[in-house]
C-alpha atoms as a PDB file:
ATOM      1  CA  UNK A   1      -0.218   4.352 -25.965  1.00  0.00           C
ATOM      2  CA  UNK A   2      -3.152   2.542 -26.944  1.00  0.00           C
ATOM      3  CA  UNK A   3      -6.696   2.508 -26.135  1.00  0.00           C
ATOM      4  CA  UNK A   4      -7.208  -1.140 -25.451  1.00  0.00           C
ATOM      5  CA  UNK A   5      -5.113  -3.851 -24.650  1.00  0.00           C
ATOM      6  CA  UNK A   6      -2.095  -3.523 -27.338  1.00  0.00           C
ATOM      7  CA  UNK A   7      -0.818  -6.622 -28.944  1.00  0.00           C
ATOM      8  CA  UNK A   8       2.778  -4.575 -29.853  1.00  0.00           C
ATOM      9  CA  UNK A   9       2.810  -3.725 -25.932  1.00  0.00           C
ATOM     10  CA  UNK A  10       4.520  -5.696 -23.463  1.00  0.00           C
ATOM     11  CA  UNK A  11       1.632  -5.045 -20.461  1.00  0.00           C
ATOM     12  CA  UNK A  12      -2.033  -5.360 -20.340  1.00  0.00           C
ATOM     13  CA  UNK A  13      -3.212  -1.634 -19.973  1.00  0.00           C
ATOM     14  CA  UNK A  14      -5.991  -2.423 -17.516  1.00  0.00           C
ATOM     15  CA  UNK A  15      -4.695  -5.612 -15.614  1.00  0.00           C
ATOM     16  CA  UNK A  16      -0.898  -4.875 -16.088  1.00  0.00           C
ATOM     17  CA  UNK A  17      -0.367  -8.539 -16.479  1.00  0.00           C
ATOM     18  CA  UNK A  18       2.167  -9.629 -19.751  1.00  0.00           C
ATOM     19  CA  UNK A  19      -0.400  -8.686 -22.755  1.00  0.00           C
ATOM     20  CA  UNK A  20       0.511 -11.851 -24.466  1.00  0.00           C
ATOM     21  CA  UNK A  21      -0.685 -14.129 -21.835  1.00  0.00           C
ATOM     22  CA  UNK A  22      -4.205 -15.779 -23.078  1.00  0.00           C
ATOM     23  CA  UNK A  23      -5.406 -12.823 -24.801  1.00  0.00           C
ATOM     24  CA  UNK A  24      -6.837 -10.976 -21.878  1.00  0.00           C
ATOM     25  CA  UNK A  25     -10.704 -11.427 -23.618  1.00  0.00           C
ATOM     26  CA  UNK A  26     -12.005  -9.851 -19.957  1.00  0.00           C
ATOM     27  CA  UNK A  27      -9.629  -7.027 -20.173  1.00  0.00           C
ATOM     28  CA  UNK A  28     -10.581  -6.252 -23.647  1.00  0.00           C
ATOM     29  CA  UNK A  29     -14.480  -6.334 -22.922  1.00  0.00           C
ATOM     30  CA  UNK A  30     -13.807  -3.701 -19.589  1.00  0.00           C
ATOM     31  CA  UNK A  31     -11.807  -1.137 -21.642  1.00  0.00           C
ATOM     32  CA  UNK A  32     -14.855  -0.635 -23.961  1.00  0.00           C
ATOM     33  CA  UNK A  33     -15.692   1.220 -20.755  1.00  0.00           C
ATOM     34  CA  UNK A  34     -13.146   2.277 -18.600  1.00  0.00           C
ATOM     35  CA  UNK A  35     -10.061   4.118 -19.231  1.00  0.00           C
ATOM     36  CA  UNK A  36      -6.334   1.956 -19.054  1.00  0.00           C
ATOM     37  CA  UNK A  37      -4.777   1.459 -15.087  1.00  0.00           C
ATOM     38  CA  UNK A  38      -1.308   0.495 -16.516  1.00  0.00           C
ATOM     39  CA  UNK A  39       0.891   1.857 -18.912  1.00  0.00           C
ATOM     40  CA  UNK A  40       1.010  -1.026 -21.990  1.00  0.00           C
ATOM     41  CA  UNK A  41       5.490  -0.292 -22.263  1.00  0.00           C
ATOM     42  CA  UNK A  42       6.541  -0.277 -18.794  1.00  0.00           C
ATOM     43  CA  UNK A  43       3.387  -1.439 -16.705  1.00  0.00           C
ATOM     44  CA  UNK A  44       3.571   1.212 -14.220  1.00  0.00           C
ATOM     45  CA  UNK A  45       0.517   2.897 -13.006  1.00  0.00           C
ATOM     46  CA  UNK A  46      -0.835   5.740 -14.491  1.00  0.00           C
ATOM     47  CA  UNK A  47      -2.841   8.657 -13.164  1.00  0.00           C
ATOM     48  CA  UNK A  48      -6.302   8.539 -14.566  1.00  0.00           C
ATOM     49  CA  UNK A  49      -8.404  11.483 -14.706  1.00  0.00           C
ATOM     50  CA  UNK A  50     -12.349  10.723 -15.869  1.00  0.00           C
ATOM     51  CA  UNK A  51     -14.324  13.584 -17.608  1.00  0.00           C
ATOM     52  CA  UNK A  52     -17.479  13.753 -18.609  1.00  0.00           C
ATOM     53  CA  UNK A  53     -16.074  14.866 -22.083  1.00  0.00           C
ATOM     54  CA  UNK A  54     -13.376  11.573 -22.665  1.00  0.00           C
ATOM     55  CA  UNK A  55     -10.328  10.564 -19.697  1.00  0.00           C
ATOM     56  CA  UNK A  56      -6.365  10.726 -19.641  1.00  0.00           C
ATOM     57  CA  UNK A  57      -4.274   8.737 -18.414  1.00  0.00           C
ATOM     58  CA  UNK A  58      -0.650   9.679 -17.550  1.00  0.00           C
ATOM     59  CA  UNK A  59       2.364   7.361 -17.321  1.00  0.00           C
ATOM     60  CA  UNK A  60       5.381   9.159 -16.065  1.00  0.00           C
ATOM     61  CA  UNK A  61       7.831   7.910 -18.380  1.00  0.00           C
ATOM     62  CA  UNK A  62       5.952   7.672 -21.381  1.00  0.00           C
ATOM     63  CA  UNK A  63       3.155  10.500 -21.092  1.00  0.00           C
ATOM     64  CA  UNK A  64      -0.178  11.130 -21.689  1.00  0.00           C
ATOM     65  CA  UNK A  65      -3.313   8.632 -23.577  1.00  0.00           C
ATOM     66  CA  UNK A  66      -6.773  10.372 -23.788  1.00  0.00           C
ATOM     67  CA  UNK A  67     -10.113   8.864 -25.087  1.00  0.00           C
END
């Protein structure tokens, strides 16, 4: 997994709309701050957990992203 919105992926990671579909520029300015929603391979949501030290995020089929 990626930590922004990942042109080899198949699913925005914060919208979970197709990642090719006009470039997502909004999506790409939010995850400078916030953590992914939806996993980029399989566009299910994740479980987010937010730390003051970084965040995971946890897709059940394809595990864990931290930042």
């Amino acid at each position: 997994m990626t930590n922004a919105t990942s042109p080899t992926g198949l699913w925005c990671d914060r919208c979970g709309e197709p990642a090719d579909d006009a470039g997502h520029p909004g999506c790409q300015a939010a995850r400078q701050l916030e953590p992914p929603r939806f996993c980029p391979r399989c566009r299910r949501r994740m479980k987010v957990q937010v730390l003051p030290t970084g965040w995971s995020a946890t897709c059940v089929e394809h595990g864990t992203a931290r930042g």
